[in-house]
C-alpha atoms as a PDB file:
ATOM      1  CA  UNK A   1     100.144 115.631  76.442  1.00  0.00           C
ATOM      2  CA  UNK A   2     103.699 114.746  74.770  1.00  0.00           C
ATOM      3  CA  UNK A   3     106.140 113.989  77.074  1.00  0.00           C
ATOM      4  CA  UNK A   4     109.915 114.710  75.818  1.00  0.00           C
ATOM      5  CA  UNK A   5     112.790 113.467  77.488  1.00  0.00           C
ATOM      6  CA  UNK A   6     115.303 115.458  76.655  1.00  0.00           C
ATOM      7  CA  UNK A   7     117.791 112.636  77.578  1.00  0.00           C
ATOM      8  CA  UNK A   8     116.569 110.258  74.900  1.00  0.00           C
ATOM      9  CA  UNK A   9     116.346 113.011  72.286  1.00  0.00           C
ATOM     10  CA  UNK A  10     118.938 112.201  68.976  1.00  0.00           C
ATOM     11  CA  UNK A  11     120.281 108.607  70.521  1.00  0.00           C
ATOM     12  CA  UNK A  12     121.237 106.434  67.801  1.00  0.00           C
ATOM     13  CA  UNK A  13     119.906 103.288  69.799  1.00  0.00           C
ATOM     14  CA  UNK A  14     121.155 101.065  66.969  1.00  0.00           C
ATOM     15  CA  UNK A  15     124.773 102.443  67.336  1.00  0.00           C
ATOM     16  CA  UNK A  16     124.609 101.987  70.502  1.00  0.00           C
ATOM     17  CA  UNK A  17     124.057  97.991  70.064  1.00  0.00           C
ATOM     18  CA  UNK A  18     123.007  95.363  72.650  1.00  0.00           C
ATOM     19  CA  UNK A  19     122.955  96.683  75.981  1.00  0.00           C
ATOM     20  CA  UNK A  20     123.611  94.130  78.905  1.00  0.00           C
ATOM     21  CA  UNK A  21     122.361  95.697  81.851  1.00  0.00           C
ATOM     22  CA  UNK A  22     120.931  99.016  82.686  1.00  0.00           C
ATOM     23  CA  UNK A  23     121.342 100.503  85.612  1.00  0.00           C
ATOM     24  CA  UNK A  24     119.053 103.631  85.647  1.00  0.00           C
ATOM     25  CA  UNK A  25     120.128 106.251  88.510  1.00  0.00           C
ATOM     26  CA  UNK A  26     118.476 109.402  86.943  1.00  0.00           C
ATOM     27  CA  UNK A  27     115.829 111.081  88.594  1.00  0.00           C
ATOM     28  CA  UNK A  28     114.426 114.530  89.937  1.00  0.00           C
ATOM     29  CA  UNK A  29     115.371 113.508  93.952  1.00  0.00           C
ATOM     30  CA  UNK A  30     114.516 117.088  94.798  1.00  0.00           C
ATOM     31  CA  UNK A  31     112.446 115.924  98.216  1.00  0.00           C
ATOM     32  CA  UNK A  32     111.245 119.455  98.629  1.00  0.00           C
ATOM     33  CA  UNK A  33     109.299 119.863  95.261  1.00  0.00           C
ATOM     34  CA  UNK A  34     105.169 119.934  95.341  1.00  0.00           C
ATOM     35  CA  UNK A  35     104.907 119.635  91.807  1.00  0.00           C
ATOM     36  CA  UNK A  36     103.366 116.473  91.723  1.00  0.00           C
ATOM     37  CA  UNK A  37     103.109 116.360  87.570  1.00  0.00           C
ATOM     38  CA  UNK A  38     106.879 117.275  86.875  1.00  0.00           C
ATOM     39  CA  UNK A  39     108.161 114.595  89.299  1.00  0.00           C
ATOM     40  CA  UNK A  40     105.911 111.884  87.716  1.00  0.00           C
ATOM     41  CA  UNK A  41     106.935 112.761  84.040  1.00  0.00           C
ATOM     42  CA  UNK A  42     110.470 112.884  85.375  1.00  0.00           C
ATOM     43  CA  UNK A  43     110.563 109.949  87.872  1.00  0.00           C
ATOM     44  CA  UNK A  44     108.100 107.711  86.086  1.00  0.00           C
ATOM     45  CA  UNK A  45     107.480 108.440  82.464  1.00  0.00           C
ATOM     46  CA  UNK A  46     110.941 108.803  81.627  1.00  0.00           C
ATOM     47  CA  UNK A  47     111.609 105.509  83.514  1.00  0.00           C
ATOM     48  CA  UNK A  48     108.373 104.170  81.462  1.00  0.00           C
ATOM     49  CA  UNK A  49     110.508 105.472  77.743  1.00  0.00           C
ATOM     50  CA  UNK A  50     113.793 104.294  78.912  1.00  0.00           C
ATOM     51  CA  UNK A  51     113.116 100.938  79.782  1.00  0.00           C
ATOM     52  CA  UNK A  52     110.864 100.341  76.353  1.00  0.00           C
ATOM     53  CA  UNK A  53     113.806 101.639  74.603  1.00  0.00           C
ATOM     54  CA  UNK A  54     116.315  99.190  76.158  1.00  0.00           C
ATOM     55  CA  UNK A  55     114.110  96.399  76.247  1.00  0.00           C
ATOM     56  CA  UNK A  56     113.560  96.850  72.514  1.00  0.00           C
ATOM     57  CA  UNK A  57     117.679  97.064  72.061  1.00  0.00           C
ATOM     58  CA  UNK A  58     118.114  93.626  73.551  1.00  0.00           C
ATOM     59  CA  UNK A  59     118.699  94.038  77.391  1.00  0.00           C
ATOM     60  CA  UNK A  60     117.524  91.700  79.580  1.00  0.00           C
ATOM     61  CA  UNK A  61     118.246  93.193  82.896  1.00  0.00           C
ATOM     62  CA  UNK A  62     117.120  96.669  84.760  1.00  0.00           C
ATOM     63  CA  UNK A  63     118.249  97.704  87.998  1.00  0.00           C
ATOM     64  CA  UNK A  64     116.636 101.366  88.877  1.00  0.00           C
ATOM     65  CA  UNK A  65     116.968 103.692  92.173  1.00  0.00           C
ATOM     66  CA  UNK A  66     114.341 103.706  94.082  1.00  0.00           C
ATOM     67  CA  UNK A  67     114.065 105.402  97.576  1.00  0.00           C
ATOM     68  CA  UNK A  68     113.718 104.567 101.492  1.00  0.00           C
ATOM     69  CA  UNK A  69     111.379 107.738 101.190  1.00  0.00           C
ATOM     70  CA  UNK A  70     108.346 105.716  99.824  1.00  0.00           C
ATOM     71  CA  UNK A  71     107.964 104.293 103.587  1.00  0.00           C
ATOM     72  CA  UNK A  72     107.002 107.839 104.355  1.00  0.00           C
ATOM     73  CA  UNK A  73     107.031 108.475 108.309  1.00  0.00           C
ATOM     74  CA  UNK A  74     107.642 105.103 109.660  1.00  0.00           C
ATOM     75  CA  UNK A  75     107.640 104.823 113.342  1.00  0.00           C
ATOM     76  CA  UNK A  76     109.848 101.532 112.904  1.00  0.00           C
ATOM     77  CA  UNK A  77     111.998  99.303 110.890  1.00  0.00           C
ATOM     78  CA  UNK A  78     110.771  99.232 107.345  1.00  0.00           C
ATOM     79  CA  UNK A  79     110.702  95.984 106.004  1.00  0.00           C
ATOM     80  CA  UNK A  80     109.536  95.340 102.105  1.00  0.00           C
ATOM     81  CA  UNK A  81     105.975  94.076 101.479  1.00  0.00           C
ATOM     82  CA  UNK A  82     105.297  94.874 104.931  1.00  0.00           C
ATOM     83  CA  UNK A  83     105.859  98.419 105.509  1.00  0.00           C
ATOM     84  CA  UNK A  84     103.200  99.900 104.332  1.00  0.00           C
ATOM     85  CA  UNK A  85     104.104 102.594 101.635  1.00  0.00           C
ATOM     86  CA  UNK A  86     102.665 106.102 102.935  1.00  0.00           C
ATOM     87  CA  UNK A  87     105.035 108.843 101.258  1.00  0.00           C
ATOM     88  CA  UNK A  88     103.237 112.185 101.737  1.00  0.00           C
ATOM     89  CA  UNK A  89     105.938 114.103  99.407  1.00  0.00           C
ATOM     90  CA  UNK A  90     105.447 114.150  95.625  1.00  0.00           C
ATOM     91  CA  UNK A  91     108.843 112.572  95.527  1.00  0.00           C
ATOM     92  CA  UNK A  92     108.501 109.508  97.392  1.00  0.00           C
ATOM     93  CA  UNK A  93     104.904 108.914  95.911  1.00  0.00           C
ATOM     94  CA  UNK A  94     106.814 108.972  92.177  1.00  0.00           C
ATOM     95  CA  UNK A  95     109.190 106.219  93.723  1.00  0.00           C
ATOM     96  CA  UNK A  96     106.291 104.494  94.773  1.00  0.00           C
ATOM     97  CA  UNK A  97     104.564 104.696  91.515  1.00  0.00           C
ATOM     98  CA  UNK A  98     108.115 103.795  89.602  1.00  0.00           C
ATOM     99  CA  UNK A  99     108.033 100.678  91.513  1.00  0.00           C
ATOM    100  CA  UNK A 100     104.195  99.508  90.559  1.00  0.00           C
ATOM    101  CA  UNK A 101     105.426 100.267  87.027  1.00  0.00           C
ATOM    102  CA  UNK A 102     108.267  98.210  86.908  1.00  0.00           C
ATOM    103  CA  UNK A 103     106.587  95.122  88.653  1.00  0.00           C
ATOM    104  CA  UNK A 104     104.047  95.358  85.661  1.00  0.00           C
ATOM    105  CA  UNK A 105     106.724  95.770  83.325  1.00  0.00           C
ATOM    106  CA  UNK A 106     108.215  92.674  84.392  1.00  0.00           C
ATOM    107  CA  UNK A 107     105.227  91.151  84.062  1.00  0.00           C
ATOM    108  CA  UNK A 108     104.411  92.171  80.566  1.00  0.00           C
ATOM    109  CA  UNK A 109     107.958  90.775  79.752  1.00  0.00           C
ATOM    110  CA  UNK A 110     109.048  88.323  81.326  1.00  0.00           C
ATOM    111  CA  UNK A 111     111.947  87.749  79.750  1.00  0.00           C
ATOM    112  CA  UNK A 112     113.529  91.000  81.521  1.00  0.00           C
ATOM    113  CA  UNK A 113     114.429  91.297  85.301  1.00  0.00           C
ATOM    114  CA  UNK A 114     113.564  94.493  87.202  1.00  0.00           C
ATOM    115  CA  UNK A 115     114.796  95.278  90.594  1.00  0.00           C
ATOM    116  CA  UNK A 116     114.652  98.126  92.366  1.00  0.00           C
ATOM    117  CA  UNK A 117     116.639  99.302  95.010  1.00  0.00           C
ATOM    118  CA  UNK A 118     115.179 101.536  97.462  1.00  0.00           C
ATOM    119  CA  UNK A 119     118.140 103.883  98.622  1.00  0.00           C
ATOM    120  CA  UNK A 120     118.566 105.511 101.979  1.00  0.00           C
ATOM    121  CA  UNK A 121     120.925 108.291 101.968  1.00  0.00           C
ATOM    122  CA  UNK A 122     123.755 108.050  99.650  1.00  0.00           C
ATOM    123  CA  UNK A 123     126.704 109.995  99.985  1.00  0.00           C
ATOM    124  CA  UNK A 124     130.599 110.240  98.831  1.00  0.00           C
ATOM    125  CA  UNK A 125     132.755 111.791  96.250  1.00  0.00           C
ATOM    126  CA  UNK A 126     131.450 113.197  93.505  1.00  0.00           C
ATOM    127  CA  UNK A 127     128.035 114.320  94.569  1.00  0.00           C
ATOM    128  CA  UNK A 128     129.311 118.381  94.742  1.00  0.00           C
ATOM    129  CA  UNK A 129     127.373 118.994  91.767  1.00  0.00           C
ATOM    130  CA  UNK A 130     123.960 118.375  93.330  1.00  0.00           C
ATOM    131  CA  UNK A 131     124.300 121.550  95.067  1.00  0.00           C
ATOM    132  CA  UNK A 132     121.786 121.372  97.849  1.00  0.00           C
ATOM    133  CA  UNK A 133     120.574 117.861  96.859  1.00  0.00           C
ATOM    134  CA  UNK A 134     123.730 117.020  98.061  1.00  0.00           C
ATOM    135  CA  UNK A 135     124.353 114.812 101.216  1.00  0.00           C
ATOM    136  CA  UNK A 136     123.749 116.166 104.371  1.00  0.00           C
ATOM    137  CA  UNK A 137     127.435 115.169 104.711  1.00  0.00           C
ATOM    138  CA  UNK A 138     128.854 117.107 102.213  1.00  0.00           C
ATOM    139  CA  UNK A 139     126.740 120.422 102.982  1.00  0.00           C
ATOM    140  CA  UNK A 140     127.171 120.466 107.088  1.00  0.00           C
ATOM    141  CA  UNK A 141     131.098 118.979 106.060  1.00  0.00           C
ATOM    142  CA  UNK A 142     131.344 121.926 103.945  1.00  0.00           C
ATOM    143  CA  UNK A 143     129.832 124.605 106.613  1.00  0.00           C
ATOM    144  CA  UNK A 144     132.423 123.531 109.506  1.00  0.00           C
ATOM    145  CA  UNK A 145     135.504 123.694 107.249  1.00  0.00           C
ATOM    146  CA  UNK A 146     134.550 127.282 106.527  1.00  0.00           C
ATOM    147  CA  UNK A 147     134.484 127.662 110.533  1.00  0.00           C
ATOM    148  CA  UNK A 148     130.116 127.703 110.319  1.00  0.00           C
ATOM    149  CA  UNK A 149     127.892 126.400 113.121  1.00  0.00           C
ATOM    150  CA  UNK A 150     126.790 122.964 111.529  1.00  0.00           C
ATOM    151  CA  UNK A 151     122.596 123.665 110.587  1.00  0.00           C
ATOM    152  CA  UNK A 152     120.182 121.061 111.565  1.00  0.00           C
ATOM    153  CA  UNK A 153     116.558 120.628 112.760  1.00  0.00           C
ATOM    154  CA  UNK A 154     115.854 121.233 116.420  1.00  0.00           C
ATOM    155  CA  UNK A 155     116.909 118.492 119.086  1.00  0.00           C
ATOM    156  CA  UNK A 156     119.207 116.716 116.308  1.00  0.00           C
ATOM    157  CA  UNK A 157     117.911 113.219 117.417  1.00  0.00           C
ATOM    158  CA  UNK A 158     115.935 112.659 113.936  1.00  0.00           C
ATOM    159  CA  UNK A 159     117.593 109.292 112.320  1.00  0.00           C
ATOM    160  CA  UNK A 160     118.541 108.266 109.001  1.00  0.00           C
ATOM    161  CA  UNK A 161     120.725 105.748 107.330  1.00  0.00           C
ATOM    162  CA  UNK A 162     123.509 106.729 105.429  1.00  0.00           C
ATOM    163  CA  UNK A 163     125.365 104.652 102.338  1.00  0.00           C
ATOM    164  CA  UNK A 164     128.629 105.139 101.813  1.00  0.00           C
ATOM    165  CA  UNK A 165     128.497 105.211  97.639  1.00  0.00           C
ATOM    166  CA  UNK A 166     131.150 102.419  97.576  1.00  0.00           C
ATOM    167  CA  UNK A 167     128.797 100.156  99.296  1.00  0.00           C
ATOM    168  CA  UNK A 168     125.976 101.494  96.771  1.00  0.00           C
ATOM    169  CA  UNK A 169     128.164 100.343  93.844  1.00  0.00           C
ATOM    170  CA  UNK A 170     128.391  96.989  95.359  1.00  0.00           C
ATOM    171  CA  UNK A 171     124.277  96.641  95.891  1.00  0.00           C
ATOM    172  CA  UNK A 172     124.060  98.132  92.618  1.00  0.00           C
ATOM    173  CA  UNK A 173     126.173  94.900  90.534  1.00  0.00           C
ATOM    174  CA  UNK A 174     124.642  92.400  92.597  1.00  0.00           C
ATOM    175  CA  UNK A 175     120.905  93.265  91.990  1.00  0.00           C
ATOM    176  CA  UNK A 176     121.991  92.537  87.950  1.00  0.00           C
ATOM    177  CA  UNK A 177     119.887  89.530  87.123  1.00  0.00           C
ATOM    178  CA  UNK A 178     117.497  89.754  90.416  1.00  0.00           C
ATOM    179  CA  UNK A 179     114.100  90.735  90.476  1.00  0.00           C
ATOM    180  CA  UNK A 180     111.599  92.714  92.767  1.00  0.00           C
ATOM    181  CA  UNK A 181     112.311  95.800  95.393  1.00  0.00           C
ATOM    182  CA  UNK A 182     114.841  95.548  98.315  1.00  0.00           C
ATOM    183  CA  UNK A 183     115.779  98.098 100.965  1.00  0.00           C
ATOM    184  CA  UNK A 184     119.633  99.662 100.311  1.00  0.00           C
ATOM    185  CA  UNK A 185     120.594 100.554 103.417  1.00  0.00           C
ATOM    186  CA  UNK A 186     123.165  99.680 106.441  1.00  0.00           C
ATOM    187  CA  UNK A 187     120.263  99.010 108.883  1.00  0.00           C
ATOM    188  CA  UNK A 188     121.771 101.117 111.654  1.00  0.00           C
ATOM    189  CA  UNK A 189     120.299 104.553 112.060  1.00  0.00           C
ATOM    190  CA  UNK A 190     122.657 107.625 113.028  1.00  0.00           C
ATOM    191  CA  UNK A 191     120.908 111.361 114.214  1.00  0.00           C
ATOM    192  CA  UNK A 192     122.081 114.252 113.278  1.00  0.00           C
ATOM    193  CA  UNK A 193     123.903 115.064 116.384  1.00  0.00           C
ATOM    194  CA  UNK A 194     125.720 111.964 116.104  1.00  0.00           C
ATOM    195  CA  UNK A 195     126.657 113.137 112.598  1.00  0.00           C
ATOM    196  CA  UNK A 196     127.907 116.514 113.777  1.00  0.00           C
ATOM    197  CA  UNK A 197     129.873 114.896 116.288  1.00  0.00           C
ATOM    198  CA  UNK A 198     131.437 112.711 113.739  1.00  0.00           C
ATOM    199  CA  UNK A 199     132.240 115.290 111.441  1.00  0.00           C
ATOM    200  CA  UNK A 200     134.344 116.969 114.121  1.00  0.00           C
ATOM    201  CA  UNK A 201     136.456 114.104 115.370  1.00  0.00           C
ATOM    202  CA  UNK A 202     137.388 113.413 111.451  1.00  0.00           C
ATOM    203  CA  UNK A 203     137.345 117.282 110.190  1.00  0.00           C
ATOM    204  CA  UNK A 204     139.567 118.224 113.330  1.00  0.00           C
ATOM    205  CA  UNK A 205     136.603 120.708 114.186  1.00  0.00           C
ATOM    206  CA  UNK A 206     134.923 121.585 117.624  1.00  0.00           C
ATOM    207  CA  UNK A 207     131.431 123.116 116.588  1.00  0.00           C
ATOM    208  CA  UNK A 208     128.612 123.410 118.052  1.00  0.00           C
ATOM    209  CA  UNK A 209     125.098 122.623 115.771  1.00  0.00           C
ATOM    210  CA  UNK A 210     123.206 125.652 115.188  1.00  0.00           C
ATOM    211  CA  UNK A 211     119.415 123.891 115.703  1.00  0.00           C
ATOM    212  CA  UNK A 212     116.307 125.877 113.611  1.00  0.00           C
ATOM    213  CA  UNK A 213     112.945 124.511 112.876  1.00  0.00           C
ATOM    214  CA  UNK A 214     111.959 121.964 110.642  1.00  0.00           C
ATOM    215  CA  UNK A 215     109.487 124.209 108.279  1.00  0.00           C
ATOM    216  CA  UNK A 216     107.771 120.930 107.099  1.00  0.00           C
ATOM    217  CA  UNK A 217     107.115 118.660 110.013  1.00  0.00           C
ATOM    218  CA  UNK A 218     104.391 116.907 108.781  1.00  0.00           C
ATOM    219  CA  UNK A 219     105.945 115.424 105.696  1.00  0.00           C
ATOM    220  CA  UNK A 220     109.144 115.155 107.189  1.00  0.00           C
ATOM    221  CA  UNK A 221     110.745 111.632 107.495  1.00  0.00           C
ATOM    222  CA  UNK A 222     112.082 111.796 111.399  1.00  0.00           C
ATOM    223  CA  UNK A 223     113.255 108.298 111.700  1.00  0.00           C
ATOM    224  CA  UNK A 224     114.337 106.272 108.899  1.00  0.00           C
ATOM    225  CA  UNK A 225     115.587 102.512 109.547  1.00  0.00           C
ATOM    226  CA  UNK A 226     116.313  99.476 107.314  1.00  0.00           C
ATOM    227  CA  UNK A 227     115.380  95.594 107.824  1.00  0.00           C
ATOM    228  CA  UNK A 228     118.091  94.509 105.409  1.00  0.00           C
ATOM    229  CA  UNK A 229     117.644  90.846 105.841  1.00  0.00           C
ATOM    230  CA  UNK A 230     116.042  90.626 102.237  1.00  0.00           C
ATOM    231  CA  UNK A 231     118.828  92.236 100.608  1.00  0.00           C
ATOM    232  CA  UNK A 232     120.972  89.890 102.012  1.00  0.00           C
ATOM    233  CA  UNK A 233     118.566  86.966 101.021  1.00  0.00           C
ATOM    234  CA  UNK A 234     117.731  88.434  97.331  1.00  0.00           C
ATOM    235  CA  UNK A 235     121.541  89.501  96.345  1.00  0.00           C
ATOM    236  CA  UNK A 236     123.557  88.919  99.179  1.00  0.00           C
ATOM    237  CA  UNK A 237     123.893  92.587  99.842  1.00  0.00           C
ATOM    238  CA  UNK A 238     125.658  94.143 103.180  1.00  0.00           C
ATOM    239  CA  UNK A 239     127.122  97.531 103.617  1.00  0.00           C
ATOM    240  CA  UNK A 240     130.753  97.597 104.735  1.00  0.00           C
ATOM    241  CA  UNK A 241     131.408 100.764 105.612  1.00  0.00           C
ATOM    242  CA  UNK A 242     130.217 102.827 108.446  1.00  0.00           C
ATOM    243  CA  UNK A 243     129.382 106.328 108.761  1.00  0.00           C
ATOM    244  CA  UNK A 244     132.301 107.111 110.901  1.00  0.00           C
ATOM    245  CA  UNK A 245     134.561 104.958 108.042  1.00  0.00           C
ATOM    246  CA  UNK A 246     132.728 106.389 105.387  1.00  0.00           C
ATOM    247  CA  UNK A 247     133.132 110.282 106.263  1.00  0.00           C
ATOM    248  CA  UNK A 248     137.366 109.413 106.757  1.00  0.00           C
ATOM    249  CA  UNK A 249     137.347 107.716 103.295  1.00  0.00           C
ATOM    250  CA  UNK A 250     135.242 110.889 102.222  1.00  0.00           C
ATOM    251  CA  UNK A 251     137.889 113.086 103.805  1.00  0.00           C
ATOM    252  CA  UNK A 252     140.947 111.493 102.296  1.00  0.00           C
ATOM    253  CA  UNK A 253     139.415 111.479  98.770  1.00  0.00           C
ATOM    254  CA  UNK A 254     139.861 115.290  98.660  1.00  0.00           C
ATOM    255  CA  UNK A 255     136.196 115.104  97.364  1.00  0.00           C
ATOM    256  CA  UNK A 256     134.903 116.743 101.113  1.00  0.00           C
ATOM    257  CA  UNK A 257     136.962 119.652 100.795  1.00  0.00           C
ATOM    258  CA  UNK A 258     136.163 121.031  97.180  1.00  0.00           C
END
């Protein structure tokens, strides 16, 4: 099987010149796929061409996106190297898989330094595009302005961590020059009730959530929580914004309303 990356396809690497760092964001994130061989040949063979291709153009240092969903349905703080990784979605097993690849990257050169940061739930301007990959931010945001019932899974109280993208910036240029996997997170969990009601104290809204069934409990990550003391340790990483800070900021970008 030939694998093209459509991506790579026609770039003049030696135009291009010596590249510093690489910071390598791309992936398929769609968490609801089950097509197990698209997200590998997206999420790791792609990753696999990329980094050979930079390597080979001089670069010395890789940071890539991984993803809190590798922990799979954790019933409590996941902490790297102890956690064990249990993904049950195609998605979080290629982030999983990513990972093992760039350890024995690293290993086969070791003059190149590979960390990985595994993401909870980014969010902030500029994710509109995504459509419904965006944030769970954006999309229930984007339901209340138009005077919907915000949409979430029954009860509400499932947790997750969320990252403003200013903060992900910041994890992102201090993991240059580091090596090995670290969680990229705040380390306090909100649910989506708390979310809702956050929404309407900075959105000027009063709506009630509009609860339905989650269609894929078994898969489904229901609480998702951080042990960030190795990012602080590894690259002195700390998120700075809260959710309730991050959604105003969000808000007064314009970027919430579009």
């Amino acid at each position: 099987m030939t694998l093209l990356t459509p991506g790579l396809v026609g770039i003049d690497w030696k135009r291009i010149g010596k590249i510093d760092v690489l910071f390598h964001l791309a992936a398929n994130n769609d968490t609801e796929s089950q097509d197990a061989e698209e997200m590998y040949h997206a999420n790791v063979e792609a990753s696999r061409e990329l980094f050979e291709r930079v390597v080979r153009s001089g670069c010395k240092q890789i940071v890539y996106a991984s993803s809190t969903a590798v922990y799979g349905i954790s019933p409590s703080s996941c902490v790297e190297g102890k956690t064990q990784l249990s993904s049950t979605t195609p998605y979080g097993k290629s982030k999983a898989m990513l990972e093992r690849f760039a350890q024995d990257f690293q290993n086969r050169n070791p003059q190149v330094t590979l960390a990985g940061l595994r993401f909870c739930n980014v969010y902030g301007p500029a994710e509109n595009h995504k459509g419904r990959r965006a944030s769970m931010i954006y999309q229930l945001a984007r339901q209340m302005q138009a005077g919907s019932r915000p949409r979430i899974f029954r009860s509400g109280e499932q947790k997750r961590e969320w990252l403003y993208v200013e903060d992900a910036v910041d994890a992102l240029l201090r993991a240059a020059g580091a090596s090995g996997v670290v969680n990229c997170g705040t380390g306090h969990p909100w649910s989506f009730n708390e979310i809702v009601r956050t929404l309407n104290e900075v959105l000027g809204t009063s709506l009630e959530p509009e609860y339905f069934d989650n269609p894929r409990p078994d898969s489904y990550q229901s609480h998702v929580q951080c042990d960030m003391g190795l990012a602080k340790e590894k690259i002195g990483f700390e998120a700075r914004i809260d959710l309730r800070a991050g959604i105003a900021k969000y808000k007064n970008s314009g970027a919430l309303t579009r």
